[in-house]
Structure formats: C-alpha cells, structure tokens
N, C-alpha and C. Protein backbone atom coordinates (compact mmCIF):
# COMPACT_ATOMS: atom_id res chain seq x y z
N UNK A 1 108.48 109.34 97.08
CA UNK A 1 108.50 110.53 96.24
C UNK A 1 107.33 111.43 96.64
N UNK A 2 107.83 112.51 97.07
CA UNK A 2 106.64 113.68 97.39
C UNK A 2 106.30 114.50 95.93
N UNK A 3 104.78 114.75 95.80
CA UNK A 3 104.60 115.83 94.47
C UNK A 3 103.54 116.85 95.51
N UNK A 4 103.87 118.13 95.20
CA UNK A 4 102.50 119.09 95.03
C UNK A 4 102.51 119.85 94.31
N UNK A 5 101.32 119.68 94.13
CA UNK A 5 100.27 119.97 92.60
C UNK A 5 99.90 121.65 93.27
N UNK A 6 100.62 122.92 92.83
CA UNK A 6 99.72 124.32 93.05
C UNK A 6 97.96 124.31 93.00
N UNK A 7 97.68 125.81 93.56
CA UNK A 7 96.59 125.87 92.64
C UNK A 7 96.48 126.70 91.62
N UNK A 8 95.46 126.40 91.04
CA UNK A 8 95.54 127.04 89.38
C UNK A 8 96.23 126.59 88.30
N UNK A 9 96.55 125.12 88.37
CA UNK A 9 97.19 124.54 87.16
C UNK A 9 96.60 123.37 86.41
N UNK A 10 96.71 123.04 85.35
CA UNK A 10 96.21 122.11 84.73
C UNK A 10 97.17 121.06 84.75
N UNK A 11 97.04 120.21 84.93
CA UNK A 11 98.21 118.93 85.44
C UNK A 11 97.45 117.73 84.22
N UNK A 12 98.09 117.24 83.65
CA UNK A 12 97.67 116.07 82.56
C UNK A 12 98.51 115.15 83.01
N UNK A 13 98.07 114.22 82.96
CA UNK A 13 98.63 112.53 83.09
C UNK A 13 98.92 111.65 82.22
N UNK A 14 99.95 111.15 81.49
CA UNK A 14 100.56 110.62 80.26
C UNK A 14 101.35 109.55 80.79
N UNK A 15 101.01 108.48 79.74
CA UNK A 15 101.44 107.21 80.03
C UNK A 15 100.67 106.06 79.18
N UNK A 16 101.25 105.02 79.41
CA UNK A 16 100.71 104.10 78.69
C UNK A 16 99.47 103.12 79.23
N UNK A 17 98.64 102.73 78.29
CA UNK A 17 97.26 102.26 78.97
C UNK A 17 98.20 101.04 80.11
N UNK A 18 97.03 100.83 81.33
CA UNK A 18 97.69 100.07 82.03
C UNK A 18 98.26 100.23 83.46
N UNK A 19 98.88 101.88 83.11
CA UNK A 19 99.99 102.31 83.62
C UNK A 19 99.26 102.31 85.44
N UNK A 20 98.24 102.90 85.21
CA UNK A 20 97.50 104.24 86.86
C UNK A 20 97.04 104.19 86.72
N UNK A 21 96.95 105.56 85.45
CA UNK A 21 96.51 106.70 85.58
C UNK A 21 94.95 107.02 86.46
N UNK A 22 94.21 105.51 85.74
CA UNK A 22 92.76 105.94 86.36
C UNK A 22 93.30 106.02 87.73
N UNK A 23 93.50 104.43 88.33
CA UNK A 23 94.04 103.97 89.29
C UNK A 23 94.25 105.40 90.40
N UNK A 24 95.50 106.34 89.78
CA UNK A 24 95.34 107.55 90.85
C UNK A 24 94.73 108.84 90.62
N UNK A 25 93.72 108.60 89.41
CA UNK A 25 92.61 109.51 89.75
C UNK A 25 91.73 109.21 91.42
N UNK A 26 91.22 108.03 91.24
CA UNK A 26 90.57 107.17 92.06
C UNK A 26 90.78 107.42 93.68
N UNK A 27 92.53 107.10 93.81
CA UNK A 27 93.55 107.49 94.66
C UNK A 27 92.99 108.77 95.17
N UNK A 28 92.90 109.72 94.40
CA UNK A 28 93.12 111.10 94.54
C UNK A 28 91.60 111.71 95.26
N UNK A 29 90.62 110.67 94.39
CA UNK A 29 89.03 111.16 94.96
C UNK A 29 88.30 110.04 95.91
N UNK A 30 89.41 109.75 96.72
CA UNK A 30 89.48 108.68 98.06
C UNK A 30 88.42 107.51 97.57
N UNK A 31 88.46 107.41 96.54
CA UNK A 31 87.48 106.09 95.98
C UNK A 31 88.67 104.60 95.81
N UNK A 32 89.78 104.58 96.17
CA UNK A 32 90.52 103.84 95.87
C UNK A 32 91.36 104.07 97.38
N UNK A 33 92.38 102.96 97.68
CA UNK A 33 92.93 103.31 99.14
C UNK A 33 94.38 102.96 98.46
N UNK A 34 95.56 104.13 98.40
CA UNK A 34 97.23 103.89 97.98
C UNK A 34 97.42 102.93 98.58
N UNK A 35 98.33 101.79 97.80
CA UNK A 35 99.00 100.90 98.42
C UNK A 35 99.75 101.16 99.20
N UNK A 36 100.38 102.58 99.28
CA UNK A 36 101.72 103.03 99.86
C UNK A 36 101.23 104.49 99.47
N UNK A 37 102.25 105.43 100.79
CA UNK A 37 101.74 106.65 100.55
C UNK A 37 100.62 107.22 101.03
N UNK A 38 100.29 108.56 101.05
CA UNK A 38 98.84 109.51 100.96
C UNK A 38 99.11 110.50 100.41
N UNK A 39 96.96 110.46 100.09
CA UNK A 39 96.73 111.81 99.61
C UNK A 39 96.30 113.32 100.46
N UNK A 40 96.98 114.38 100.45
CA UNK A 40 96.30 115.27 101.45
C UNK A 40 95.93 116.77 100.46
N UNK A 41 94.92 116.92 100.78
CA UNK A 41 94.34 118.59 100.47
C UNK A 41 94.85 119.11 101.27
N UNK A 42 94.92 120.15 100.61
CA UNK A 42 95.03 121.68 101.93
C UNK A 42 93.88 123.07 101.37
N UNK A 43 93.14 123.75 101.96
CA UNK A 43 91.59 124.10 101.98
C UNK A 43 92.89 125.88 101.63
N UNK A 44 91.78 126.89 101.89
CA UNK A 44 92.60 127.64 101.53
C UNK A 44 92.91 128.63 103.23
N UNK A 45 93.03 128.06 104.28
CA UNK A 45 92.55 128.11 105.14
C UNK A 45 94.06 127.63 105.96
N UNK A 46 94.79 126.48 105.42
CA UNK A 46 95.98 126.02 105.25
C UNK A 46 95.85 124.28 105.83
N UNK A 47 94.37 123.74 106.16
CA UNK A 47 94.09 122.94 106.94
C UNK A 47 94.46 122.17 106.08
N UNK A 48 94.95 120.71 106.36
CA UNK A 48 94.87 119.44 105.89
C UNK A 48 93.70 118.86 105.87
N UNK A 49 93.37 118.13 104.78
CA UNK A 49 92.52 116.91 104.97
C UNK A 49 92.69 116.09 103.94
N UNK A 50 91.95 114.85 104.08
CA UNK A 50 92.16 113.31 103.71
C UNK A 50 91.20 113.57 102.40
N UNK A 51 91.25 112.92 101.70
CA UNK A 51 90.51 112.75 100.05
C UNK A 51 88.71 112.51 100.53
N UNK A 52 88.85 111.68 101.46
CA UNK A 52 87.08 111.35 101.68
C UNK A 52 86.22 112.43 102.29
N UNK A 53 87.47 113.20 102.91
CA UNK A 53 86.81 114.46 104.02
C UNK A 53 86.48 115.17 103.05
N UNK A 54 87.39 115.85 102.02
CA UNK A 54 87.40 116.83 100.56
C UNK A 54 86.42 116.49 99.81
N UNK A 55 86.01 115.47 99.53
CA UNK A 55 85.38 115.14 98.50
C UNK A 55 83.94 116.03 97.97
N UNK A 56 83.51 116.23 99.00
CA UNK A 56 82.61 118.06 98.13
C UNK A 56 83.26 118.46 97.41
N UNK A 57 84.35 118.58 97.38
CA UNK A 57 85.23 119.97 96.46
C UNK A 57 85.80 119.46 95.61
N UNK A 58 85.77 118.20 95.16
CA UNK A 58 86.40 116.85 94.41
C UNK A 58 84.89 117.21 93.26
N UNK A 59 85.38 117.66 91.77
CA UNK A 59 84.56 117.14 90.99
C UNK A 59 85.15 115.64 89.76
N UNK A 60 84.55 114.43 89.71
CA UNK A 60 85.23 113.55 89.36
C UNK A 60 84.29 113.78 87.74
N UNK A 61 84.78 113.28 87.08
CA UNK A 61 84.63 113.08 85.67
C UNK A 61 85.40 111.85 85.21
N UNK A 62 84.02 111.23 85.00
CA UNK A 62 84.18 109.57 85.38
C UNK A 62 84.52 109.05 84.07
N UNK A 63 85.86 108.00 83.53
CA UNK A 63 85.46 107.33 81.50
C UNK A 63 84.21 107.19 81.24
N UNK A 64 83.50 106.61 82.17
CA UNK A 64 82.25 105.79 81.50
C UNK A 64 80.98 106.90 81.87
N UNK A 65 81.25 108.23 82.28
CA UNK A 65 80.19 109.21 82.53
C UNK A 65 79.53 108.98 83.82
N UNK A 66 79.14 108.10 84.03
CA UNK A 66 78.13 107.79 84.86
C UNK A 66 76.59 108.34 85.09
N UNK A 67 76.48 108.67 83.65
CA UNK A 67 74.83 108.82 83.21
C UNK A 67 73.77 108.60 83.74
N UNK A 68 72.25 109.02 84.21
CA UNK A 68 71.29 108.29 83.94
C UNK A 68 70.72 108.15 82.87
N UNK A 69 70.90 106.51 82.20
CA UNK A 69 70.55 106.73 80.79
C UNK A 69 68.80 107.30 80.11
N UNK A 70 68.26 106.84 81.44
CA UNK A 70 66.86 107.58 81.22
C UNK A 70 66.36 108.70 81.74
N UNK A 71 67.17 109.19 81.99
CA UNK A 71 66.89 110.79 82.31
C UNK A 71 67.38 112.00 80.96
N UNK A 72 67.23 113.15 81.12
CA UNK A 72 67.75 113.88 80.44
C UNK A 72 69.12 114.58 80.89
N UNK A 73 69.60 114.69 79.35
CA UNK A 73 70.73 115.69 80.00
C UNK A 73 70.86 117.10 80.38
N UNK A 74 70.08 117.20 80.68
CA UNK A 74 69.73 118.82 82.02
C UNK A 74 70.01 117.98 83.42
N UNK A 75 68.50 117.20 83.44
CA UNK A 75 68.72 116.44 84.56
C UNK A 75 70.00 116.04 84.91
N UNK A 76 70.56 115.42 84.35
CA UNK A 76 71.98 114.55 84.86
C UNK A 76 72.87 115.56 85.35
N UNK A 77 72.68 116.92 84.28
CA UNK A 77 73.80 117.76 84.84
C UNK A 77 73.33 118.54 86.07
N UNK A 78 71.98 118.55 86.41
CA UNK A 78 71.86 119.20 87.37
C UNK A 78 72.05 117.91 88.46
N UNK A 79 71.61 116.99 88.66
CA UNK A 79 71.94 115.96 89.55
C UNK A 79 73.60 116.31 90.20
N UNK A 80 73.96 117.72 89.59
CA UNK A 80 75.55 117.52 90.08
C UNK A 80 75.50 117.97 91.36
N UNK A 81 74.54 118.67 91.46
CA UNK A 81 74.21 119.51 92.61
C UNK A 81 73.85 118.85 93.92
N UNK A 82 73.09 117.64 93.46
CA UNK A 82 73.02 116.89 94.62
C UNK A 82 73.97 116.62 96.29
N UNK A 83 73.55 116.42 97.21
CA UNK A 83 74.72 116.75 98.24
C UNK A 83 75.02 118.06 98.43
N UNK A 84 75.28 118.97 97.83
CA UNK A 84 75.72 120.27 97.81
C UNK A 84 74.09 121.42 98.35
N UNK A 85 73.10 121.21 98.27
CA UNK A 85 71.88 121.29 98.38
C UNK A 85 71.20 120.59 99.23
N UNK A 86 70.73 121.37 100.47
CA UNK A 86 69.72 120.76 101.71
C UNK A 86 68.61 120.04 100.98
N UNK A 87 68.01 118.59 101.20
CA UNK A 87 67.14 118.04 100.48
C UNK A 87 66.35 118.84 100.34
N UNK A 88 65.38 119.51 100.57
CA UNK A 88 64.14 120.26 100.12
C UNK A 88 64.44 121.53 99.52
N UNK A 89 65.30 121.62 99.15
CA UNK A 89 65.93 122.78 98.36
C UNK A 89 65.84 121.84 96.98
N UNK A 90 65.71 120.67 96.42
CA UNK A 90 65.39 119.70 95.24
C UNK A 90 64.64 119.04 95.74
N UNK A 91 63.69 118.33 96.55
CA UNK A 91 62.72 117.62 96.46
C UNK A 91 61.38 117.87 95.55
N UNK A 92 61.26 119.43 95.44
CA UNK A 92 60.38 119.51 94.11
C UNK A 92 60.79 120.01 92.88
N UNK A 93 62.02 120.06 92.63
CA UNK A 93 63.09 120.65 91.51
C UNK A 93 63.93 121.54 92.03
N UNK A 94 64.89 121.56 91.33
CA UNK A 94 66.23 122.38 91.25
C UNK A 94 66.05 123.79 91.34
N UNK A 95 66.37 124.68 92.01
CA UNK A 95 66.48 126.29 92.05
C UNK A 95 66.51 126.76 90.78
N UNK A 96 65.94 127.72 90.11
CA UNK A 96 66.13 128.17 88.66
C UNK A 96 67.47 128.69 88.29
N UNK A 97 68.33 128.91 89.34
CA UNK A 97 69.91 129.50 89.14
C UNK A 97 70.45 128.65 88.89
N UNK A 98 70.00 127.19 89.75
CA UNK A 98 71.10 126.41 89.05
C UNK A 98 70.83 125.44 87.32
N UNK A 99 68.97 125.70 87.23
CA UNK A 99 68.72 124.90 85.92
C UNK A 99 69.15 126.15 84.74
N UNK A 100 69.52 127.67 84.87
CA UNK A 100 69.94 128.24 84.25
C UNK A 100 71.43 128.02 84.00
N UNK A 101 72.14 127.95 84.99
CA UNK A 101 73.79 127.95 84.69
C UNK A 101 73.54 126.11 83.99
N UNK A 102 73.05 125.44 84.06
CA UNK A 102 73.15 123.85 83.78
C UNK A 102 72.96 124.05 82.36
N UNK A 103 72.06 124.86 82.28
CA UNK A 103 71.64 125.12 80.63
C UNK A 103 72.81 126.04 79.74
N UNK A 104 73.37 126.65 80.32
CA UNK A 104 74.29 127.57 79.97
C UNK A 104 75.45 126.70 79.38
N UNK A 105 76.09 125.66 80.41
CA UNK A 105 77.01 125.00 80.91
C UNK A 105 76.86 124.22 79.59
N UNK A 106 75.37 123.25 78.93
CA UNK A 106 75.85 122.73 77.96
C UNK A 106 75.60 123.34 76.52
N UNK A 107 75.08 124.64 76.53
CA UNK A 107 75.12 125.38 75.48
C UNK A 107 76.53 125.70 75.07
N UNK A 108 77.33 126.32 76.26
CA UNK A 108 78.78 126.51 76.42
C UNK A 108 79.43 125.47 75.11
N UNK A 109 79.00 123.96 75.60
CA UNK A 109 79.65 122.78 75.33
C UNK A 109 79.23 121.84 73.63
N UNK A 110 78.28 122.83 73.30
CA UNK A 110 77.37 122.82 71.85
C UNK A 110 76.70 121.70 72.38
N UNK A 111 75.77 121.25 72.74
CA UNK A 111 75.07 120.17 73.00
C UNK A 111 73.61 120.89 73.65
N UNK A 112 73.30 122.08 73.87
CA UNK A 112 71.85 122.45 74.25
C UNK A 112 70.87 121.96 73.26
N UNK A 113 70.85 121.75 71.75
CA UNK A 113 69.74 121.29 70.99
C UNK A 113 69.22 119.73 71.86
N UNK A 114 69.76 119.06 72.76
CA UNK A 114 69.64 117.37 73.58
C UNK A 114 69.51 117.85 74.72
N UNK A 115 69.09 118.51 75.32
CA UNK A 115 69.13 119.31 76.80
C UNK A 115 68.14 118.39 77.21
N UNK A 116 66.66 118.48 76.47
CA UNK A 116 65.80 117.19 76.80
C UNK A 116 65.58 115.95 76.35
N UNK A 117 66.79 115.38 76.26
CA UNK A 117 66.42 113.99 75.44
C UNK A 117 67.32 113.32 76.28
N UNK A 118 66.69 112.38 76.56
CA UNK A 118 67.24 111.54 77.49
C UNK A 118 69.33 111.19 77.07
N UNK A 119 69.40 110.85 78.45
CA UNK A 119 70.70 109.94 78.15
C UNK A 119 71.29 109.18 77.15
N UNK A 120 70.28 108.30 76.96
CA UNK A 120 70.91 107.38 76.17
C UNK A 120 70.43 107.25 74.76
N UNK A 121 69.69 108.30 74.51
CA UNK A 121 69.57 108.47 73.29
C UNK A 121 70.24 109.46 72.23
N UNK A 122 71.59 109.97 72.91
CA UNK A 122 72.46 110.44 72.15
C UNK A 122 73.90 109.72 71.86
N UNK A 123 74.72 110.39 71.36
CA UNK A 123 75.80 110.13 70.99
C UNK A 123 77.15 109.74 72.45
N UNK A 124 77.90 109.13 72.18
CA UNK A 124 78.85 109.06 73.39
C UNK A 124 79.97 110.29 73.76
N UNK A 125 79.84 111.17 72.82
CA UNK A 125 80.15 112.28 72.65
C UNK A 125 79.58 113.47 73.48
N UNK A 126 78.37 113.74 73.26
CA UNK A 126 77.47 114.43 73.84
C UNK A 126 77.21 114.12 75.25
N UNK A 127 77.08 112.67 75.04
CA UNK A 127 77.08 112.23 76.91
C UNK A 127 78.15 112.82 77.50
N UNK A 128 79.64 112.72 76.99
CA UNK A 128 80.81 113.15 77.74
C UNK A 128 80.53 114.42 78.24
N UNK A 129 80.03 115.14 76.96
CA UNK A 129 79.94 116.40 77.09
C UNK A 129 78.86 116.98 78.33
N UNK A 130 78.34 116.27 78.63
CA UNK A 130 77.04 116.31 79.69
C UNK A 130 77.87 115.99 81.15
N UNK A 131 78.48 115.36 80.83
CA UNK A 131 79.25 114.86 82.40
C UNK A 131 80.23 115.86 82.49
N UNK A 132 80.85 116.52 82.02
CA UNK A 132 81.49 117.85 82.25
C UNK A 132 80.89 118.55 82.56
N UNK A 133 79.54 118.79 81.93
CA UNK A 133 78.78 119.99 82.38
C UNK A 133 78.51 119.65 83.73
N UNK A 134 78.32 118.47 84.27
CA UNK A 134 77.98 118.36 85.79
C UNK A 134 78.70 118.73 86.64
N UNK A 135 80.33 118.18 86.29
CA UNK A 135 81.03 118.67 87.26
C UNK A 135 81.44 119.94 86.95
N UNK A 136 81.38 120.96 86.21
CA UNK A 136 81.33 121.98 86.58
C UNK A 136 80.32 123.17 86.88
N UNK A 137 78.90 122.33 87.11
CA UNK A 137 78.03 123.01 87.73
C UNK A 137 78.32 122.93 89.15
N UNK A 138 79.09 121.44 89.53
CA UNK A 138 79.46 121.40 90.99
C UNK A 138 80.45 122.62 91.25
N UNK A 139 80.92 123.19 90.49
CA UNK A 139 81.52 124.50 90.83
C UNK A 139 83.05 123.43 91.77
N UNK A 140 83.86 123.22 91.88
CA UNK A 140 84.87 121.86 92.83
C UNK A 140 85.97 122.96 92.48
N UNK A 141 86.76 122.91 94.12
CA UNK A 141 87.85 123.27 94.05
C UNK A 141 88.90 122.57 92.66
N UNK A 142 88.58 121.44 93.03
CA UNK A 142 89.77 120.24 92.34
C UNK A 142 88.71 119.44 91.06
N UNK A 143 89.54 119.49 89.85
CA UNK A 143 88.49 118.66 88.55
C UNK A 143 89.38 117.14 88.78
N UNK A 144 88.71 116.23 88.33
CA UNK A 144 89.86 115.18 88.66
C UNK A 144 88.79 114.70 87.07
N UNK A 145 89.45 114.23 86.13
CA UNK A 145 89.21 113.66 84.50
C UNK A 145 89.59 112.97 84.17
N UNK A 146 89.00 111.95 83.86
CA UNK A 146 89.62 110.50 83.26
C UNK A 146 88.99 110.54 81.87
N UNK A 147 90.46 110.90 81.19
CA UNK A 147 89.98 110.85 79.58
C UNK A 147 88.91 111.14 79.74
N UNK A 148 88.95 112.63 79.61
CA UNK A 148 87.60 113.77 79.32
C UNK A 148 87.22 113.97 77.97
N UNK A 149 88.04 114.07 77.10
CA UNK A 149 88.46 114.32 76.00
C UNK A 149 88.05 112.85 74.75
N UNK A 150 88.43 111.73 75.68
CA UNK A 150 88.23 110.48 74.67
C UNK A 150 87.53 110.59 73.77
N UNK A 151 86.15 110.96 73.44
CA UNK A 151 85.04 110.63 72.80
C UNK A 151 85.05 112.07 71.29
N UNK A 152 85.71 113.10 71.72
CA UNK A 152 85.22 114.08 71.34
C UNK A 152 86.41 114.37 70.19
N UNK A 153 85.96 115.28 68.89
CA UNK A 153 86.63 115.28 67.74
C UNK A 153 87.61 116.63 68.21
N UNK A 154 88.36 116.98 67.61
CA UNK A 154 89.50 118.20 67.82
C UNK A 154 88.60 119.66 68.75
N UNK A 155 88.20 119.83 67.81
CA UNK A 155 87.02 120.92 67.84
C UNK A 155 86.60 121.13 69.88
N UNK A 156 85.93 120.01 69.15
CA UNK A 156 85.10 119.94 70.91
C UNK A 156 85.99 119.68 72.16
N UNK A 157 86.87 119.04 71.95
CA UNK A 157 87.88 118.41 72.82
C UNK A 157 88.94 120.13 73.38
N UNK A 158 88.88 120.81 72.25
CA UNK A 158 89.73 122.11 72.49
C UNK A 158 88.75 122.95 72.98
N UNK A 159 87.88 122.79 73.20
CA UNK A 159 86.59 123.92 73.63
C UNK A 159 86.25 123.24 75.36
N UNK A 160 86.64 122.15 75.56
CA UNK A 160 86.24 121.31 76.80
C UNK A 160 87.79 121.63 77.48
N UNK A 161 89.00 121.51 76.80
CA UNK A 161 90.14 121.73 77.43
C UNK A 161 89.97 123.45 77.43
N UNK A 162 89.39 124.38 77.03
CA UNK A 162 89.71 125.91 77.16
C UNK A 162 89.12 126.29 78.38
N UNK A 163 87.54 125.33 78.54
CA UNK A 163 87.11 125.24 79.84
C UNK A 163 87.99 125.61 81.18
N UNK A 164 88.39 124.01 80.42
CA UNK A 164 89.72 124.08 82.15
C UNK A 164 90.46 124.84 82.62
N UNK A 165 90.98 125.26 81.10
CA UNK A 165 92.24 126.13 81.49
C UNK A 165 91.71 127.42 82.01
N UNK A 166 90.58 128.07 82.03
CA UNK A 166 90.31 129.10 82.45
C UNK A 166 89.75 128.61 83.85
N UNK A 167 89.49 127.51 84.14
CA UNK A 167 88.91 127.44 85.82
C UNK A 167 90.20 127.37 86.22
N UNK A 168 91.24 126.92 85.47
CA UNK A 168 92.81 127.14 86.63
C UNK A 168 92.84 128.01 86.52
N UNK A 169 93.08 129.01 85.46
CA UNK A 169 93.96 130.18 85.57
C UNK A 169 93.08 131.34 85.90
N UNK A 170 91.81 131.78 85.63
CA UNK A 170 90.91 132.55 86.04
C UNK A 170 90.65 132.75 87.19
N UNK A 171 90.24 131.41 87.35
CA UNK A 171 89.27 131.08 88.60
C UNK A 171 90.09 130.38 89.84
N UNK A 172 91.59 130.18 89.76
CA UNK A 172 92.18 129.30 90.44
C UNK A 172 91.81 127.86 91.26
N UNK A 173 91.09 126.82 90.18
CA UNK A 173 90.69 126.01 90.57
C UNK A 173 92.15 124.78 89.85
N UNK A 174 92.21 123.86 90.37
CA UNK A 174 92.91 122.73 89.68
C UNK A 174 92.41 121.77 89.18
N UNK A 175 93.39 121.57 87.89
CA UNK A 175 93.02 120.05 87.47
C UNK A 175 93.41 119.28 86.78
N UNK A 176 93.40 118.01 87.46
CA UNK A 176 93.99 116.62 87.16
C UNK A 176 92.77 115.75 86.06
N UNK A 177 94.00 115.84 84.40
CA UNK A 177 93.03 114.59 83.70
C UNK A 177 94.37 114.40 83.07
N UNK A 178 93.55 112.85 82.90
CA UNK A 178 94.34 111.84 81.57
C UNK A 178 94.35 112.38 80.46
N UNK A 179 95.23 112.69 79.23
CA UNK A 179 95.36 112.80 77.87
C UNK A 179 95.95 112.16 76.93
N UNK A 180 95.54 112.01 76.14
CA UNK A 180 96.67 111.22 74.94
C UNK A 180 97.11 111.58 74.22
N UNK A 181 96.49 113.07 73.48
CA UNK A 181 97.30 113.39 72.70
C UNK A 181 98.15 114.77 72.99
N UNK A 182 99.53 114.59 72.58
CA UNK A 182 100.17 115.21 72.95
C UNK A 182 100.44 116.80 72.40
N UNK A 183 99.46 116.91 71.40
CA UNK A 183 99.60 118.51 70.85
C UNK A 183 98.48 118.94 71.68
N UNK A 184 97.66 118.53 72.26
CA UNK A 184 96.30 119.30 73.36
C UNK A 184 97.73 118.94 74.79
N UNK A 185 98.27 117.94 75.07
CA UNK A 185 99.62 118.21 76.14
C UNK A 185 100.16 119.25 76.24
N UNK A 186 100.96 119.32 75.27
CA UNK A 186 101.55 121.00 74.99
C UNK A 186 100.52 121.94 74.88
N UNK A 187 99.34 122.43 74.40
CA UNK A 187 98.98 123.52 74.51
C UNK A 187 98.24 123.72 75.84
N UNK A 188 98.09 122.84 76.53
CA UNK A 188 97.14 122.86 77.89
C UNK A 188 97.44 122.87 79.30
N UNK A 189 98.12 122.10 79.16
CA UNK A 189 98.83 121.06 80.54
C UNK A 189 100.32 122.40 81.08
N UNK A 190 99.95 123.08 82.29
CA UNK A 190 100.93 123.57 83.06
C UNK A 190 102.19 122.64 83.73
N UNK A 191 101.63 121.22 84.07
CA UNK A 191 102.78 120.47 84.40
C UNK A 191 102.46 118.96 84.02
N UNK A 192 102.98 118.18 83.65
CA UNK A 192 102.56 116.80 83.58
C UNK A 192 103.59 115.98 84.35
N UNK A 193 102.52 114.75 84.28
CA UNK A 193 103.20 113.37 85.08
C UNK A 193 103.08 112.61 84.20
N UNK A 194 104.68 112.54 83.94
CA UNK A 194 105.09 110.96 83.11
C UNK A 194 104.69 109.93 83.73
N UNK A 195 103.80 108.95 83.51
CA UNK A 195 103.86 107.74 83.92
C UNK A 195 103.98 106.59 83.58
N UNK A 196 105.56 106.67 83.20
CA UNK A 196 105.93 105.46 81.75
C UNK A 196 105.95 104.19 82.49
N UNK A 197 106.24 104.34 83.80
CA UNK A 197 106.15 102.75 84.21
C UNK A 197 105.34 102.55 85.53
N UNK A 198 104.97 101.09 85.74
CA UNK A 198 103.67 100.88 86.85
C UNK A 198 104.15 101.38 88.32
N UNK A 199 105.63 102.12 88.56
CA UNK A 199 106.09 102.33 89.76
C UNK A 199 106.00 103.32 90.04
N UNK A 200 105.39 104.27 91.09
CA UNK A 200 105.38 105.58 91.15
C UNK A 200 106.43 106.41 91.43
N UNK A 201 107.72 105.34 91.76
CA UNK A 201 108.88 106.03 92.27
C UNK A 201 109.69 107.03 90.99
N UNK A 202 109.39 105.88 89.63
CA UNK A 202 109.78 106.14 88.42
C UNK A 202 108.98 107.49 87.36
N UNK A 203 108.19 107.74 88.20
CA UNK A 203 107.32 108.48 87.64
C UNK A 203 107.94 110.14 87.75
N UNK A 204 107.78 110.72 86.92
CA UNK A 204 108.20 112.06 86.64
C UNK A 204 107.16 113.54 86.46
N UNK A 205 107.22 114.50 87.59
CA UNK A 205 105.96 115.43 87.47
C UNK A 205 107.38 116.72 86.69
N UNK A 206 106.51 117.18 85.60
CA UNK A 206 107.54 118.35 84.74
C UNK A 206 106.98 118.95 84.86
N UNK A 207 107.47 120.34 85.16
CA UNK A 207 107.03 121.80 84.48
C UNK A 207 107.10 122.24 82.79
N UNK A 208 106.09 122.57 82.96
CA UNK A 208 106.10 122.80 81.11
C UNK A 208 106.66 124.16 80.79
C-alpha cells in the first residue's frame, strides 16, 4: 500500500493502543527500520531522501518529552537548536534571536511564568508544553507527535493543536501526531489514518 502525505496538512493517527502508531512515528523519523516497505521525503527541490538523511527537518515530539530534568525550560527549549547551529555559535549561549523566539514560543503556550525552573519541577503538562516549544523553535519541515496532546486539559490541548494547524496551513509545514480524541480529530486533522488493526495493509488514510 502506497500513502502520500501533501504538504501543509495535519494528518492524525487513530487507532487502538498497541496498534503502531508510535511504532511509525519512529518509522517515519528513521529511528526505527520498516519491517517491510520505505520511508521517502521529497525536499522542495523534488529530491528524494531516506528518513536519516531528513532528519534536520524532522521535528520529533517525543510521549515521554525527553526533558532535561535539571535544566530549565528555556534551556530545554532552546537545546532544540542544537545541530542546527555551528558549535561556537552556543558554546557560550544561545544567540538572543533564538532565546527570544524560545521565550515567545512558551509564552505562546501559557507556561512563561516556569521559563526558569527547572524540568522537573513542574507539572507533566507544562513539560509537554516545553517539548513543543522545542520542536517548534527547530522551525522542521515535518512535526512528527506522539500524543502531543496527552497531558493537557481541553483548553491547552486546542491552543497546541491551533499551533499546528497554522504551521500547515500558513506556513506549509506538515504534520503527523497521534490523537484520541475524536472531536480535536474532526476539528484539526486534514486527513487521518485509521489504524484499527496491527497490519498496515488494513490500514486506511481518509480525507476529511
């Protein structure tokens, strides 16, 4: 079964725990190798490439965040930058453009009052909210989200999905996350992938 995903759409992934879904996030940000099958980008340029080659332009948004719990959350979100930045361009701190947009990014996200308080001394909420802000300081062609949304009450969860929808549709960036609930499905998601069973053959990509 062939799928391609445009750009500029929000693509959600639905299914039952178990199913993938992480599984081909993973797939998708060459951190995992398909049993069967590949994954290919195309740049805007029309070139092909492989998930590990892309992966600059790959922002992942990990379940478990991937925090430093003793750092702050400025820090963490600016750490997004890392790689993207010649070492001595951060060996004595971050450019002020980017600790401004980082600051912006989680004001955006209501969480600037914790900007300096470490990791792990907030809520699992706020952390989420911090790991978004990273990957979209990485500025990434492609968002790839694993249950972005989990932690966060209606409110915040619709302010983190409005995000997205404006880096697709604004900004023509894409992006692939897990969701569960299905009234943020319908109001968000340009196309989804059913993934009711563990076979990908069975699997269903809809236009909404």
């Amino acid at each position: 079964m062939d799928w391609r995903i445009p750009r500029g759409k929000v693509v959600a992934l639905v299914g039952p725990s178990g199913v993938g879904k992480s599984s081909l996030l993973y797939c998708l940000a060459g951190l995992l190798t398909p049993a069967s099958g590949q994954v290919t980008y195309r740049c805007d340029g029309g070139c092909a490439h492989q998930p590990k080659a892309f992966r600059v332009k790959l922002g992942f948004i990990y379940q478990d965040f991937r925090l430093v719990a003793n750092s702050t959350l400025l820090m963490n979100v600016l750490c997004g930058k890392l790689g993207q930045r010649p070492w001595h361009k951060t060996f004595f701190g971050f450019p002020a453009a980017d600790r401004e947009r980082a600051k912006e990014l989680l004001a955006t996200l209501g969480v600037s009052r914790h900007i300096h308080h470490c990791a792990g001394e907030v809520s699992g909420g706020e952390q989420q909210r911090a790991a978004i802000a990273r990957a979209l300081l990485q500025d990434p062609e492609v968002f790839l989200a694993d249950e972005p949304v989990s932690q966060l009450d209606e409110t915040n969860a619709r302010r983190v999905l409005d995000l997205f929808k404006t880096e697709a549709h604004t900004r023509g960036k894409t992006v692939l996350c897990t969701l569960h609930d299905q009234d943020l499905v319908d109001d968000y998601a340009d196309l989804v992938l059913r993934m009711n069973w563990k076979h990908p053959s069975q699997w269903r990509l809809e236009t909404r």
